[in-house]
N, C-alpha and C. Protein backbone atom coordinates (compact mmCIF):
# COMPACT_ATOMS: atom_id res chain seq x y z
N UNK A 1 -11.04 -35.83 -23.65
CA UNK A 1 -9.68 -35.68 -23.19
C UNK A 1 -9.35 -34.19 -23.17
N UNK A 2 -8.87 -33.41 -22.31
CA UNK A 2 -8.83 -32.40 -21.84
C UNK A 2 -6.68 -32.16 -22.70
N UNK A 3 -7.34 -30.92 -23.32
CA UNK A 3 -6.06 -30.24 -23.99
C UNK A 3 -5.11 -29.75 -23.37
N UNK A 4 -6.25 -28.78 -22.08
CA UNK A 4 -5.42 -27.82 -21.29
C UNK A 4 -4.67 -28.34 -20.76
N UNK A 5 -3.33 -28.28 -20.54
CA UNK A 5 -3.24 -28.56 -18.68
C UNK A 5 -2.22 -27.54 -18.09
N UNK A 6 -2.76 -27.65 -17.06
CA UNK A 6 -2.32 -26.51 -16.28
C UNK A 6 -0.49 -26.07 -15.98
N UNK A 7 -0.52 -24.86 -16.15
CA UNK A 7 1.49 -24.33 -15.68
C UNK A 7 2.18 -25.11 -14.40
N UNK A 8 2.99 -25.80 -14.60
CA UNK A 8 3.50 -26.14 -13.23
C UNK A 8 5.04 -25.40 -13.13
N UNK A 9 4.90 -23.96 -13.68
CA UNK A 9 6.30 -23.21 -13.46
C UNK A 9 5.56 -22.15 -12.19
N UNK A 10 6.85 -21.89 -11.38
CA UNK A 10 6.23 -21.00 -10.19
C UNK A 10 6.29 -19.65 -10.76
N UNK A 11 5.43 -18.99 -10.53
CA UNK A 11 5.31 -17.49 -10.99
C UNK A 11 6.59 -17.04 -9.50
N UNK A 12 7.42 -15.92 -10.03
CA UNK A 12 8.16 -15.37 -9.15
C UNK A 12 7.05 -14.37 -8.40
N UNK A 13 7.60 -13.93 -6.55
CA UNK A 13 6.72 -13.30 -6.44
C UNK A 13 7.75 -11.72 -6.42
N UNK A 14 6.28 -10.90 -7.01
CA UNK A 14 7.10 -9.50 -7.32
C UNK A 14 7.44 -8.82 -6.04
N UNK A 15 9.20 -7.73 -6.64
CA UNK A 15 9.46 -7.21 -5.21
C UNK A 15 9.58 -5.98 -5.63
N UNK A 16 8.08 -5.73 -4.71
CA UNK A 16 7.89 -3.99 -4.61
C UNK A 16 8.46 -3.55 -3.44
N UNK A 17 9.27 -2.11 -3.12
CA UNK A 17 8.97 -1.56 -2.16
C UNK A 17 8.22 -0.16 -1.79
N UNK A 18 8.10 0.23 -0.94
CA UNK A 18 7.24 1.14 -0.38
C UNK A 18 7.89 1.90 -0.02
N UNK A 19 7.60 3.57 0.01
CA UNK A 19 8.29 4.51 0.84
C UNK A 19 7.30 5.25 2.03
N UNK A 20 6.49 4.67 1.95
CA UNK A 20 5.34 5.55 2.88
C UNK A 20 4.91 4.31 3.64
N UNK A 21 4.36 4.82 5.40
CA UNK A 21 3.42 4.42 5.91
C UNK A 21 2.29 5.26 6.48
N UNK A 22 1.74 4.10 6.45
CA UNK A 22 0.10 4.80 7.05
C UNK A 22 -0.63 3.92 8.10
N UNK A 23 -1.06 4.85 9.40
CA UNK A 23 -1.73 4.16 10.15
C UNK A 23 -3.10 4.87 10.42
N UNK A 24 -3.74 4.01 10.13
CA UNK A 24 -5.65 4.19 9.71
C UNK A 24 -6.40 2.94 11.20
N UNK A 25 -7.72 3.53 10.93
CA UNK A 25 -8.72 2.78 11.84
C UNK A 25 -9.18 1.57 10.79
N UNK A 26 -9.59 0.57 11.40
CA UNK A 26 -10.16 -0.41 11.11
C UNK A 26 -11.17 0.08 10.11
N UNK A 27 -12.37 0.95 10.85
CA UNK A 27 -13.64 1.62 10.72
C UNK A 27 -13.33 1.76 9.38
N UNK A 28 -12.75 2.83 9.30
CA UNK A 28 -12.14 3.72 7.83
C UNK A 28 -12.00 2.82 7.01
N UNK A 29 -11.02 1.80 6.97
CA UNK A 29 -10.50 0.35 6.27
C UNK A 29 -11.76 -0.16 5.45
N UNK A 30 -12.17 -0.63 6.80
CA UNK A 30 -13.64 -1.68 6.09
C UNK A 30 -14.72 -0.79 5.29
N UNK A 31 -14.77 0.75 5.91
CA UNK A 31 -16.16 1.46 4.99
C UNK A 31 -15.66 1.76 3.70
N UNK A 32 -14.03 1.94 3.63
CA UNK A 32 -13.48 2.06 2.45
C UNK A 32 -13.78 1.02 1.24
N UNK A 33 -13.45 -0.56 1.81
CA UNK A 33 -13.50 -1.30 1.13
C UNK A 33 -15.01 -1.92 0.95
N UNK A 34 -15.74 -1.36 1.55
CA UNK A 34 -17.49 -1.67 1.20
C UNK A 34 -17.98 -0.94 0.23
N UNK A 35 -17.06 0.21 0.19
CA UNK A 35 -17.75 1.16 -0.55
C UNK A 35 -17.14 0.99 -2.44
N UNK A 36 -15.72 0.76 -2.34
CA UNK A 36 -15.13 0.22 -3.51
C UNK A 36 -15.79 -0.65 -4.07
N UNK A 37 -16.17 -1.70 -3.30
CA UNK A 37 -16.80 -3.30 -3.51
C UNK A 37 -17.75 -2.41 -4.61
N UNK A 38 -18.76 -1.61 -4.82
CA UNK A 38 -19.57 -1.37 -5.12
C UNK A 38 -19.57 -1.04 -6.49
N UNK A 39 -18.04 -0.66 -6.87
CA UNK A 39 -17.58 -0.14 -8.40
C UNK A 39 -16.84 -1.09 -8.66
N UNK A 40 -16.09 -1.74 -8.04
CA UNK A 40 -14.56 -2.61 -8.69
C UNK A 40 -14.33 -3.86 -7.79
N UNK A 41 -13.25 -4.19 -8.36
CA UNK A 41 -12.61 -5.20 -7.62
C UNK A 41 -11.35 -4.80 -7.28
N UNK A 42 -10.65 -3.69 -7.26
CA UNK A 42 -9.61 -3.05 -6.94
C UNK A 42 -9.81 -1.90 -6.34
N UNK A 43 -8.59 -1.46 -5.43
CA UNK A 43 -9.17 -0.55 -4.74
C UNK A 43 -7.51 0.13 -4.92
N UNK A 44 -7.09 0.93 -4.75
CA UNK A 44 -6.19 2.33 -5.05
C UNK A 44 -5.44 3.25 -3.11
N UNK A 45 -4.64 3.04 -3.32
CA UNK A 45 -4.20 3.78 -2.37
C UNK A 45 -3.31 4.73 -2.59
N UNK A 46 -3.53 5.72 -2.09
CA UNK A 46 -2.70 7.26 -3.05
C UNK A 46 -2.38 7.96 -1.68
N UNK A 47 -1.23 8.23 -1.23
CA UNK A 47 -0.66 8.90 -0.28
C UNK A 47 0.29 9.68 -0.90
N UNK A 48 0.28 10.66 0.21
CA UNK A 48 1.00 12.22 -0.17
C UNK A 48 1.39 12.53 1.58
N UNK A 49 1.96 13.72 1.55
CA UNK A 49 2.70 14.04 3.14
C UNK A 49 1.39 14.46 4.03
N UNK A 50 0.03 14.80 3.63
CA UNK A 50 -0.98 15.21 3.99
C UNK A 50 -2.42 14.76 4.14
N UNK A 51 -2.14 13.65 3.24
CA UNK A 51 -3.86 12.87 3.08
C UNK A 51 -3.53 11.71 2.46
N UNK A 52 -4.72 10.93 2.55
CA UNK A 52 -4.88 9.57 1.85
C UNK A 52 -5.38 9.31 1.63
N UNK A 53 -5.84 8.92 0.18
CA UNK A 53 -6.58 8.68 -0.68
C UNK A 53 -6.89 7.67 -1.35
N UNK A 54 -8.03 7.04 -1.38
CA UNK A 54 -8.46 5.32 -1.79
C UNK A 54 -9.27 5.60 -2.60
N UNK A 55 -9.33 4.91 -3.88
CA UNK A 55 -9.80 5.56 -4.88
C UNK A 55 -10.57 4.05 -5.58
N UNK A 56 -11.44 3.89 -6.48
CA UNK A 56 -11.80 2.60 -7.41
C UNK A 56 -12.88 3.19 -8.30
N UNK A 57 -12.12 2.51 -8.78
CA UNK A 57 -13.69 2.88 -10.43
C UNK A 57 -13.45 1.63 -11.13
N UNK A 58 -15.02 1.58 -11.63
CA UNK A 58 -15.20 0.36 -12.57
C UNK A 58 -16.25 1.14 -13.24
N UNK A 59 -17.25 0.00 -14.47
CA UNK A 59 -18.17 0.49 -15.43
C UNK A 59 -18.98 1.36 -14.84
N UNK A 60 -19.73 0.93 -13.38
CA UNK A 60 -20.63 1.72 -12.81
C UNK A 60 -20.28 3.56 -12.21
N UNK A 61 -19.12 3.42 -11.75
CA UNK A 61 -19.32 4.99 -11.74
C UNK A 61 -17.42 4.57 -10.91
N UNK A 62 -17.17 5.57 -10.15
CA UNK A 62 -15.97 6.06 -9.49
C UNK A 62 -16.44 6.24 -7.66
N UNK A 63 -15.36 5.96 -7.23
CA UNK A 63 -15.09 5.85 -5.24
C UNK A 63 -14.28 6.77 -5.07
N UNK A 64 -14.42 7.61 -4.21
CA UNK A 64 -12.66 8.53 -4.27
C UNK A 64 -12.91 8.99 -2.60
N UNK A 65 -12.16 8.71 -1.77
CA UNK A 65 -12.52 8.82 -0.19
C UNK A 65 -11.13 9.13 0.19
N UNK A 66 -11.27 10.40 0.58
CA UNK A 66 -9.82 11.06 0.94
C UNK A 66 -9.46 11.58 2.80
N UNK A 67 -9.00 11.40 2.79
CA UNK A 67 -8.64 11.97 4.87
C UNK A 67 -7.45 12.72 4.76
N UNK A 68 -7.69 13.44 5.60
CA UNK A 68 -6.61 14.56 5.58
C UNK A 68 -5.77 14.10 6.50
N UNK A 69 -4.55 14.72 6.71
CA UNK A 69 -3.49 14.23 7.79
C UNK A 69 -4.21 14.75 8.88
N UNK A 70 -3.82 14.25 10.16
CA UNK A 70 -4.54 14.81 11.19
C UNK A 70 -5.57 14.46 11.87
N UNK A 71 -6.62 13.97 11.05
CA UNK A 71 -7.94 13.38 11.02
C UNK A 71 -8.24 12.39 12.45
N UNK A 72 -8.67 11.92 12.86
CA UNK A 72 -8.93 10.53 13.72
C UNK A 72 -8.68 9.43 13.33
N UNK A 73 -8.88 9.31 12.16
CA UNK A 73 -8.88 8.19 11.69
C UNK A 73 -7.83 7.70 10.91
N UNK A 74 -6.71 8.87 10.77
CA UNK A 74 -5.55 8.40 10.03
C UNK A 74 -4.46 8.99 11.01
């Protein structure tokens, strides 16, 4: 007979907002997130008026992939 049983309360969903956008290539997107995959399961987005920065670290080492404003791809 099973002890657990599972929450049937709804988790609220959280309300963040944002002050920045960013428009990026696909390309960029996916090599970003192939490359994270490789350290973590999280991946980091760090914007400033000039660049953007995706960042992940786990046990194995650190990701840090930055584009400048301007770029092609951002």
């Amino acid at each position: 007979m099973s002890t657990l049983e599972p929450s049937s309360e709804e988790v609220p969903t959280p309300k963040i907002s944002f002050n920045v956008s960013v428009r990026l290539t696909t390309s960029l997107l996916r090599n970003a997130l192939e490359d994270a995959a490789t350290v973590s399961d999280h991946i980091v987005f760090d914007v400033s008026a000039d660049k953007l920065a995706l960042r992940a670290s786990g046990d194995v080492g650190n990701v840090i992939i930055e584009v400048e404003k301007g770029s092609d791809e951002l």
